[in-house]
PDB file of N, CA and C in Angstrom:
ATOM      1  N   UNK A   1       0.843  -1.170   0.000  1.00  0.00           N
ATOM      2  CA  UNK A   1       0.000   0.000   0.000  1.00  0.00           C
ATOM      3  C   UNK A   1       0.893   1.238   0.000  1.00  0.00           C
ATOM      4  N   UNK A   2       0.757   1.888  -0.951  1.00  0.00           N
ATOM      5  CA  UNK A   2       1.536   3.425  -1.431  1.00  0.00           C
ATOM      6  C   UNK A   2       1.211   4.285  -0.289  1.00  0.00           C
ATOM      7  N   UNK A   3       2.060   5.164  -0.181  1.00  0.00           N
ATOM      8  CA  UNK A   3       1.175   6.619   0.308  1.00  0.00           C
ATOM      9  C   UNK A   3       1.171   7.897  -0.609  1.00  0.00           C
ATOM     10  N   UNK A   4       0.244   8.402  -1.349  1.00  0.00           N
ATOM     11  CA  UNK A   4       0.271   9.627  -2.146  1.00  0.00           C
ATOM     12  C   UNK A   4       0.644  10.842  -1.259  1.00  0.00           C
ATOM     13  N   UNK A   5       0.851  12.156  -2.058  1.00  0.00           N
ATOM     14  CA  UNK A   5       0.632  13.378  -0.979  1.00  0.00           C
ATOM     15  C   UNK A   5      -0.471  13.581  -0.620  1.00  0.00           C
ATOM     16  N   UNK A   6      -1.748  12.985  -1.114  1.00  0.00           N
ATOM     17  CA  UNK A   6      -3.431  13.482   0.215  1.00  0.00           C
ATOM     18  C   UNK A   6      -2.950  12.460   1.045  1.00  0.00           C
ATOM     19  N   UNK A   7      -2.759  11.519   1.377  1.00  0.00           N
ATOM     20  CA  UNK A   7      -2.655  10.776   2.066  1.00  0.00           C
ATOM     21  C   UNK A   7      -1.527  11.122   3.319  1.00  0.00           C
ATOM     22  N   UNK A   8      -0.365  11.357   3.345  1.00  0.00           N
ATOM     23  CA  UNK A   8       0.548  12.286   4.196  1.00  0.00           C
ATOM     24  C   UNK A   8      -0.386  13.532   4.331  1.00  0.00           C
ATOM     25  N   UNK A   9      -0.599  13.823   4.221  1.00  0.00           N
ATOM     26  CA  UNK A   9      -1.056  15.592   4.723  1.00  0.00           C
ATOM     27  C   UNK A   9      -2.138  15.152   5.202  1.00  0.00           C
ATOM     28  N   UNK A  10      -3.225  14.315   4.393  1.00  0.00           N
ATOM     29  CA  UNK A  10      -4.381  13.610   5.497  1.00  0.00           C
ATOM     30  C   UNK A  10      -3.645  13.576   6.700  1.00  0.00           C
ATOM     31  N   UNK A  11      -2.653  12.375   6.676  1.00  0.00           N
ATOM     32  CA  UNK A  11      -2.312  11.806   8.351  1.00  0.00           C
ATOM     33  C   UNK A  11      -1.718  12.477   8.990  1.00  0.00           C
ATOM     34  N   UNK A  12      -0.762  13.821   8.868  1.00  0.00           N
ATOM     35  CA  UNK A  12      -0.025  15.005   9.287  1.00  0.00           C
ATOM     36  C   UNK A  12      -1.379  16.016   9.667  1.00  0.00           C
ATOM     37  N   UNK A  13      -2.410  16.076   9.085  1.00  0.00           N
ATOM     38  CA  UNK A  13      -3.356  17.599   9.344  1.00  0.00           C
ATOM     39  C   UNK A  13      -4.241  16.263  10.966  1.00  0.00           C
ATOM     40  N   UNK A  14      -4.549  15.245  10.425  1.00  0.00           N
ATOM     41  CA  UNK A  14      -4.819  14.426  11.908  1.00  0.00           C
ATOM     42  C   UNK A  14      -3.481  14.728  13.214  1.00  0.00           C
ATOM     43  N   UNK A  15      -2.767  14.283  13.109  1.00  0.00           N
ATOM     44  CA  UNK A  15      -1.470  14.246  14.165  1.00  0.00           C
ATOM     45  C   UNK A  15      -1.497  15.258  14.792  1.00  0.00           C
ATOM     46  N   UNK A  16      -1.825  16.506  13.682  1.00  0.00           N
ATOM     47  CA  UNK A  16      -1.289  17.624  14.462  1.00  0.00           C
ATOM     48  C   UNK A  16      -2.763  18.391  14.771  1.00  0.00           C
ATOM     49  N   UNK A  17      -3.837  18.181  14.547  1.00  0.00           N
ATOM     50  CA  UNK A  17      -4.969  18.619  15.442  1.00  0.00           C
ATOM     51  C   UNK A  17      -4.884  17.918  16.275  1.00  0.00           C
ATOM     52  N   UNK A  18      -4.836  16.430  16.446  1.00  0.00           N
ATOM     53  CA  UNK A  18      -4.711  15.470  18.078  1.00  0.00           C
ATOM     54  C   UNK A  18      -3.621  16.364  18.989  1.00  0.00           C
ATOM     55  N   UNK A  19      -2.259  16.694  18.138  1.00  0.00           N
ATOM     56  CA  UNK A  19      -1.199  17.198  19.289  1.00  0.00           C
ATOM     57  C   UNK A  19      -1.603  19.228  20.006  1.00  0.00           C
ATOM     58  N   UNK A  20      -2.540  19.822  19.018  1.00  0.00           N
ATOM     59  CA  UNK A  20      -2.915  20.799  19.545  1.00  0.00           C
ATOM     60  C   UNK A  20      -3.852  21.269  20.174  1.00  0.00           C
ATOM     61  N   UNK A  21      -5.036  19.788  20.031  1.00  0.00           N
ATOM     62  CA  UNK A  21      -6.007  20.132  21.296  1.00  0.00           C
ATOM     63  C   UNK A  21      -5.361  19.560  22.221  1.00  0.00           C
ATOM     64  N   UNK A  22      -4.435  19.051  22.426  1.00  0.00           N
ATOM     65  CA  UNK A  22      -3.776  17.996  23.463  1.00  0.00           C
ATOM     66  C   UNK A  22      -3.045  19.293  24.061  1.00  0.00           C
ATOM     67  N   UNK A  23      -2.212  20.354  23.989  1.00  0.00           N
ATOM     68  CA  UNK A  23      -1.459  21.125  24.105  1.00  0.00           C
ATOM     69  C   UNK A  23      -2.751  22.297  24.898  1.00  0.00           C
ATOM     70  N   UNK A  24      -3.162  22.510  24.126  1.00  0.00           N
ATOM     71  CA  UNK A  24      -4.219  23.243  24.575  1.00  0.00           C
ATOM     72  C   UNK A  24      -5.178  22.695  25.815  1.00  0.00           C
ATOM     73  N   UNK A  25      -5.081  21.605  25.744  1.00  0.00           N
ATOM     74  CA  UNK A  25      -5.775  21.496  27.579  1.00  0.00           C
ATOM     75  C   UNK A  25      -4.718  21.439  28.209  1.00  0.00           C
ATOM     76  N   UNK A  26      -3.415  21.191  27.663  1.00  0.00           N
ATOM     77  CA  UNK A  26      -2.429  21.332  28.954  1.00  0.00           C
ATOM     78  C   UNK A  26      -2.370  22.398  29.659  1.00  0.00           C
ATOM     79  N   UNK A  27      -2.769  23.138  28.390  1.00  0.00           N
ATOM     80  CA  UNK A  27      -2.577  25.191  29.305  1.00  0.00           C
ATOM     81  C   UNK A  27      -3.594  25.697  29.663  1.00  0.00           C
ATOM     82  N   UNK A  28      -4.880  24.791  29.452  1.00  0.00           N
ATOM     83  CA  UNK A  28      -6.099  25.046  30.112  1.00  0.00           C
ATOM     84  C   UNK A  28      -6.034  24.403  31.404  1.00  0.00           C
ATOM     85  N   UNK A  29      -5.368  23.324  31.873  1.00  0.00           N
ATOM     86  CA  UNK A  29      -6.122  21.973  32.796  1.00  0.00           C
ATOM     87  C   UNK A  29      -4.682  21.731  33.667  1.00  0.00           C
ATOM     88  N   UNK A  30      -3.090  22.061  32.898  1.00  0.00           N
ATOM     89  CA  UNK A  30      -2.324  21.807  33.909  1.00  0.00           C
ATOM     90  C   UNK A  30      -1.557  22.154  34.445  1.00  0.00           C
ATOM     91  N   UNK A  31      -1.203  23.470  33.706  1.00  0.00           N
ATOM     92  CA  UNK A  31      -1.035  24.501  33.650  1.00  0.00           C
ATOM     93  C   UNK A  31      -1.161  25.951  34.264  1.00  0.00           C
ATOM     94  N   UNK A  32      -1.213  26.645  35.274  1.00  0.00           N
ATOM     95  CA  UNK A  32      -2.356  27.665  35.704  1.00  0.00           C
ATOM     96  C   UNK A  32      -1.379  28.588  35.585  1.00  0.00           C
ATOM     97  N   UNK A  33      -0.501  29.204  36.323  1.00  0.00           N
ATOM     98  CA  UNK A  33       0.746  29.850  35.721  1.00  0.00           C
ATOM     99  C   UNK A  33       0.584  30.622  34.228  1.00  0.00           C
ATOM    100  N   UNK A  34       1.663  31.281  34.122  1.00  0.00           N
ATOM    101  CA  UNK A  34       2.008  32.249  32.600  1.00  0.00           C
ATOM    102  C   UNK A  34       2.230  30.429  31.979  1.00  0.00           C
ATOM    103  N   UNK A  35       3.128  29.820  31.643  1.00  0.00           N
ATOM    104  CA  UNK A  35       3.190  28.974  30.974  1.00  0.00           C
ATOM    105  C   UNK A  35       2.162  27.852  30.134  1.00  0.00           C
ATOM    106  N   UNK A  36       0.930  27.988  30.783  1.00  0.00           N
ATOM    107  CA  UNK A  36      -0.426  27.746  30.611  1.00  0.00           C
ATOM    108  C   UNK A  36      -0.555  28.546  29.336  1.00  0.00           C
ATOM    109  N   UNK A  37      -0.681  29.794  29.201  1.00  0.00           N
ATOM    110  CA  UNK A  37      -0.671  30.510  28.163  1.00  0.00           C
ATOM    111  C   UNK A  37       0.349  30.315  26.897  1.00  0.00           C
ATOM    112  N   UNK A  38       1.040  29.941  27.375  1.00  0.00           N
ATOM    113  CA  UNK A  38       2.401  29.165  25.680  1.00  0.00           C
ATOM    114  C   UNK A  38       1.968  28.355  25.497  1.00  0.00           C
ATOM    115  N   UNK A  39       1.323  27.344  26.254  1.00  0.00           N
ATOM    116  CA  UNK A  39       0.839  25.957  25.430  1.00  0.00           C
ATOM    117  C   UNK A  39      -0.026  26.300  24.471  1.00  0.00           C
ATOM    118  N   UNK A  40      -1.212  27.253  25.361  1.00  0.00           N
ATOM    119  CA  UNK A  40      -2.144  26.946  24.479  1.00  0.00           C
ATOM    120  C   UNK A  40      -2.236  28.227  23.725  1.00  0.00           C
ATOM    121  N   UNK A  41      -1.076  28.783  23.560  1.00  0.00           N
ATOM    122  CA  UNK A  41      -1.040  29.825  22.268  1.00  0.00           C
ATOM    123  C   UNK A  41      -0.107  28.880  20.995  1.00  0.00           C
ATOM    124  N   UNK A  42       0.964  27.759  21.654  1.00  0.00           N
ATOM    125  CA  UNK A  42       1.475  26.472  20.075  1.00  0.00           C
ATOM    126  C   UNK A  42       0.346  25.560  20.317  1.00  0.00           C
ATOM    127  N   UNK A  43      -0.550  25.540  20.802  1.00  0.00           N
ATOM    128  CA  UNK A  43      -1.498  24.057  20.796  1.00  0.00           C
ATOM    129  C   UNK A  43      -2.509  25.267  19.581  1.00  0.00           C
ATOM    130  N   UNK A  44      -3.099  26.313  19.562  1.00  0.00           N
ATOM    131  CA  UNK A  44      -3.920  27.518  18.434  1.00  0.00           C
ATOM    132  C   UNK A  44      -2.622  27.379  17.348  1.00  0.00           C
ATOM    133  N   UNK A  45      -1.324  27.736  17.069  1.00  0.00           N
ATOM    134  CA  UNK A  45      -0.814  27.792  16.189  1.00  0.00           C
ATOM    135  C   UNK A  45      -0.385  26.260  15.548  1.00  0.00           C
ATOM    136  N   UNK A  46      -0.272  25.193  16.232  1.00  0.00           N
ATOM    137  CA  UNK A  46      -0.572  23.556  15.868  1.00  0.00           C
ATOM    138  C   UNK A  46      -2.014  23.431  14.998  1.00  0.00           C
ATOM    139  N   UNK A  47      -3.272  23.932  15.418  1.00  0.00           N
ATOM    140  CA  UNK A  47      -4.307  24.027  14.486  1.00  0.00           C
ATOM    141  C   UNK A  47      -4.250  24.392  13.485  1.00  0.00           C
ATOM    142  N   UNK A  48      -3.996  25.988  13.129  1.00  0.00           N
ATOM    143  CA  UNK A  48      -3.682  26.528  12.488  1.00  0.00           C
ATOM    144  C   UNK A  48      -2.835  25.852  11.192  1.00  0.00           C
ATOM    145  N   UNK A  49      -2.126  25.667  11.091  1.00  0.00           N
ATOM    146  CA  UNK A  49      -1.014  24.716  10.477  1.00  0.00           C
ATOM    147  C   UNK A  49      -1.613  23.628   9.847  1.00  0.00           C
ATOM    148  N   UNK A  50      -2.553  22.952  10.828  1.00  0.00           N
ATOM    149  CA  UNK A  50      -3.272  21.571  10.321  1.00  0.00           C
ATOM    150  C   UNK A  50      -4.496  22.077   9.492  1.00  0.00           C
ATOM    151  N   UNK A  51      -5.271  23.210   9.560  1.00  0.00           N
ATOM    152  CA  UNK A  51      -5.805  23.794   8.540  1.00  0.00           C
ATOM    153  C   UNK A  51      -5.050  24.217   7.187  1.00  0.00           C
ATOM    154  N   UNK A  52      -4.072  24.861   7.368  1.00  0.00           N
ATOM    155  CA  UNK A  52      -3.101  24.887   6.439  1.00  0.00           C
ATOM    156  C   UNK A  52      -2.903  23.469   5.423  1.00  0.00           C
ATOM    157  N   UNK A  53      -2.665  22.511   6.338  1.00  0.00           N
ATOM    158  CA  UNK A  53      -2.322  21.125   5.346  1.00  0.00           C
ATOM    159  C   UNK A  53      -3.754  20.875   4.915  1.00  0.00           C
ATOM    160  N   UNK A  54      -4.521  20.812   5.432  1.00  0.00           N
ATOM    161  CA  UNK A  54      -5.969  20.219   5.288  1.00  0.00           C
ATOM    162  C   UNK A  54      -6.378  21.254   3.831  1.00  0.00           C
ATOM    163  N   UNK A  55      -6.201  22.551   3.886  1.00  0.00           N
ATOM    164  CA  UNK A  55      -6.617  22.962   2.273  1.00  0.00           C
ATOM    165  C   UNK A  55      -5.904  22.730   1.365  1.00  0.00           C
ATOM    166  N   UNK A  56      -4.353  22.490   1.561  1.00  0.00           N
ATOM    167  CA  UNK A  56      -3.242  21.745   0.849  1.00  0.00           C
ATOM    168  C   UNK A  56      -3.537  20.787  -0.026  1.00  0.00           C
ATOM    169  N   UNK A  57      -4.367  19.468   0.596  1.00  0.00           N
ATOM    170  CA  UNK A  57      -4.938  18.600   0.261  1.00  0.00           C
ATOM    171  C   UNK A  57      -5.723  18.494  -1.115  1.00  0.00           C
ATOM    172  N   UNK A  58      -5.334  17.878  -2.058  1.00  0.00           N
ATOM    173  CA  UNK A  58      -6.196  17.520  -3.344  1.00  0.00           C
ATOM    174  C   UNK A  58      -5.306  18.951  -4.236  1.00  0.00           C
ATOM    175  N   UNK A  59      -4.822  19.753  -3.773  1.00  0.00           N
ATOM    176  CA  UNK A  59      -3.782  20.529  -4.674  1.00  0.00           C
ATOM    177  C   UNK A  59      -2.716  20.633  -4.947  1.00  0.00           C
ATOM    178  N   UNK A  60      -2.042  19.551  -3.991  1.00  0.00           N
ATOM    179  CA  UNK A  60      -0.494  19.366  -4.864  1.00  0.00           C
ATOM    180  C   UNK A  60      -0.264  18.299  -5.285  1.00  0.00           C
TER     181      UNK A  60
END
């Protein structure tokens, strides 16, 4: 079984929404401190990114 490029950017735009809501409750939930706030400002820019790949998808 091959992997095309939808297929990588499929499984990369998954990985990295799992790793930025994951990031993002860290700085919601374990977090309380200033450092709470860096997570979940790279757990928003981890989304971000995975939207990025996700319109990527079916155009290159």
């Amino acid at each position: 079984m091959g992997m095309n490029k939808n297929t990588v950017l499929g499984w990369a735009t998954l990985i990295m929404i799992i790793m930025g809501l994951i990031l993002i409750a860290l700085g919601a939930f374990r977090y309380d401190d200033i450092a709470g706030w860096g997570f979940a400002t790279v757990g928003i820019g981890f989304l971000a990114n995975a939207w990025v790949f996700s319109s990527l998808k079916g155009r290159v």
